[in-house]
Protein backbone atom coordinates (compact mmCIF):
# COMPACT_ATOMS: atom_id res chain seq x y z
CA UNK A 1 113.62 67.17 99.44
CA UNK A 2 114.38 69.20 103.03
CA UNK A 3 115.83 72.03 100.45
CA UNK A 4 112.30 72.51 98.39
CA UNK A 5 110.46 72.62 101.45
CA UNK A 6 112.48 75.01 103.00
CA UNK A 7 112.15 77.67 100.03
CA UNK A 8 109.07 76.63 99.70
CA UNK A 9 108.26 77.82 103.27
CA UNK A 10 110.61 80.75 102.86
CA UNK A 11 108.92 82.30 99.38
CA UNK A 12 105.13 81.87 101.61
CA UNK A 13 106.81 84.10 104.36
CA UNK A 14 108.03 86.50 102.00
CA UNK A 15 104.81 86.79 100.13
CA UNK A 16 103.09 87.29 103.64
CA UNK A 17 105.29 90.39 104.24
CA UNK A 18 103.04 92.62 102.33
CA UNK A 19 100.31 91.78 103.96
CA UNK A 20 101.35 92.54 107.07
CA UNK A 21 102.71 95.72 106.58
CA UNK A 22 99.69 96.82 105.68
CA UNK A 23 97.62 95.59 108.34
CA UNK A 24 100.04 97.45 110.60
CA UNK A 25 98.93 100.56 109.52
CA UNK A 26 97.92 103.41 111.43
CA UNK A 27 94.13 104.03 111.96
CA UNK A 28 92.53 106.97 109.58
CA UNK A 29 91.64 109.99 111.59
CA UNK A 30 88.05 110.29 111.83
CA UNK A 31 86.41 113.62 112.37
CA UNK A 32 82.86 114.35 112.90
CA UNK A 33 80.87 117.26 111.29
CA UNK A 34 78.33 118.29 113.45
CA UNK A 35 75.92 121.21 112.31
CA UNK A 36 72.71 122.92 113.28
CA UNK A 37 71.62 122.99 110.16
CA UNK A 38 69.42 120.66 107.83
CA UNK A 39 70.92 117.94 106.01
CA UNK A 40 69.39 119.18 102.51
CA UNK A 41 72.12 122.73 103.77
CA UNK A 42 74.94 120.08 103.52
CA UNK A 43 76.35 121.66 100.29
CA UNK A 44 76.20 125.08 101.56
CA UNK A 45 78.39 124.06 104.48
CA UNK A 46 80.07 120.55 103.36
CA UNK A 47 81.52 121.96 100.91
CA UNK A 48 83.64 124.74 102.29
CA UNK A 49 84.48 121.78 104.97
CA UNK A 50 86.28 119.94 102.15
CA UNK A 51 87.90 122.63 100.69
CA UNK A 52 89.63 123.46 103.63
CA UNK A 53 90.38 120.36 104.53
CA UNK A 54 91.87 119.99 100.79
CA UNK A 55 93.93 122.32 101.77
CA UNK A 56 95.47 120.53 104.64
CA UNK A 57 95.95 117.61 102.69
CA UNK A 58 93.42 115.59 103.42
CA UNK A 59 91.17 113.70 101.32
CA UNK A 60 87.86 112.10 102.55
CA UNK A 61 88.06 108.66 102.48
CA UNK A 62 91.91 108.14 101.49
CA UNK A 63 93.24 110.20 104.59
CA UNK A 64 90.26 110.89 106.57
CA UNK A 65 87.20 109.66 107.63
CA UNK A 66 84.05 111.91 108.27
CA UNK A 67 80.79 111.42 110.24
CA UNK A 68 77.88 113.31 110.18
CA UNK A 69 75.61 114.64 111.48
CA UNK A 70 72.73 117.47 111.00
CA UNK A 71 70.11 118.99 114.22
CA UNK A 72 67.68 119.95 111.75
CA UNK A 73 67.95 123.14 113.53
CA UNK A 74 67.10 121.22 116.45
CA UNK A 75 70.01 122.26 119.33
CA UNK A 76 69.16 120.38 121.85
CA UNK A 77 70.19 117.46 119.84
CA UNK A 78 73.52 118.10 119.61
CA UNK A 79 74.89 116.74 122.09
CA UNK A 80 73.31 113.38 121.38
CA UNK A 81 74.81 113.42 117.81
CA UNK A 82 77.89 114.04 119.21
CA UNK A 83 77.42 111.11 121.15
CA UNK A 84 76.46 108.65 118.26
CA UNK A 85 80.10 109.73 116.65
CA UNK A 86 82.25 108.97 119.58
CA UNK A 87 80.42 105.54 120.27
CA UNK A 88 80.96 104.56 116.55
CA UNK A 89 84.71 105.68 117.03
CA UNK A 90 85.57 103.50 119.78
């Protein structure tokens, strides 16, 4: 009886392995996209953004993360959307 508890024990641990590993993972990078601009501009300028960031090898979602953000050609709130990313970062 000791010997089926044992594997049984042993074959939980192994299956747990996986799962762990994973949850070890490094953190995605997150980056945040500020911009002047309006959000209904986000094509004109989003998707340059992804293309070169294609080109590094990154992929939004899979091995990046992206926040953002848009002024509304508003400057002086800039700074403040700046702000909202790194508080949602830490």
């Amino acid at each position: 009886m000791r010997r089926r508890e044992f594997i049984a024990g042993l074959s939980s641990t192994v299956a747990a392995w996986p799962v762990a590993a994973r949850a070890q993972r490094p953190a995605m990078p997150m980056v945040g996209f500020l911009s002047s601009l309006s959000a209904s501009d986000r094509a004109r300028v989003v998707t340059p953004f992804h293309r070169g960031l294609g080109e590094e090898g990154f992929v939004e979602g899979r091995t990046v993360a992206i926040e953002y953000r848009f002024a509304d050609t508003q400057y002086e709130r800039l700074p403040a959307l700046a702000a909202d990313c790194a508080v949602r970062w830490r």
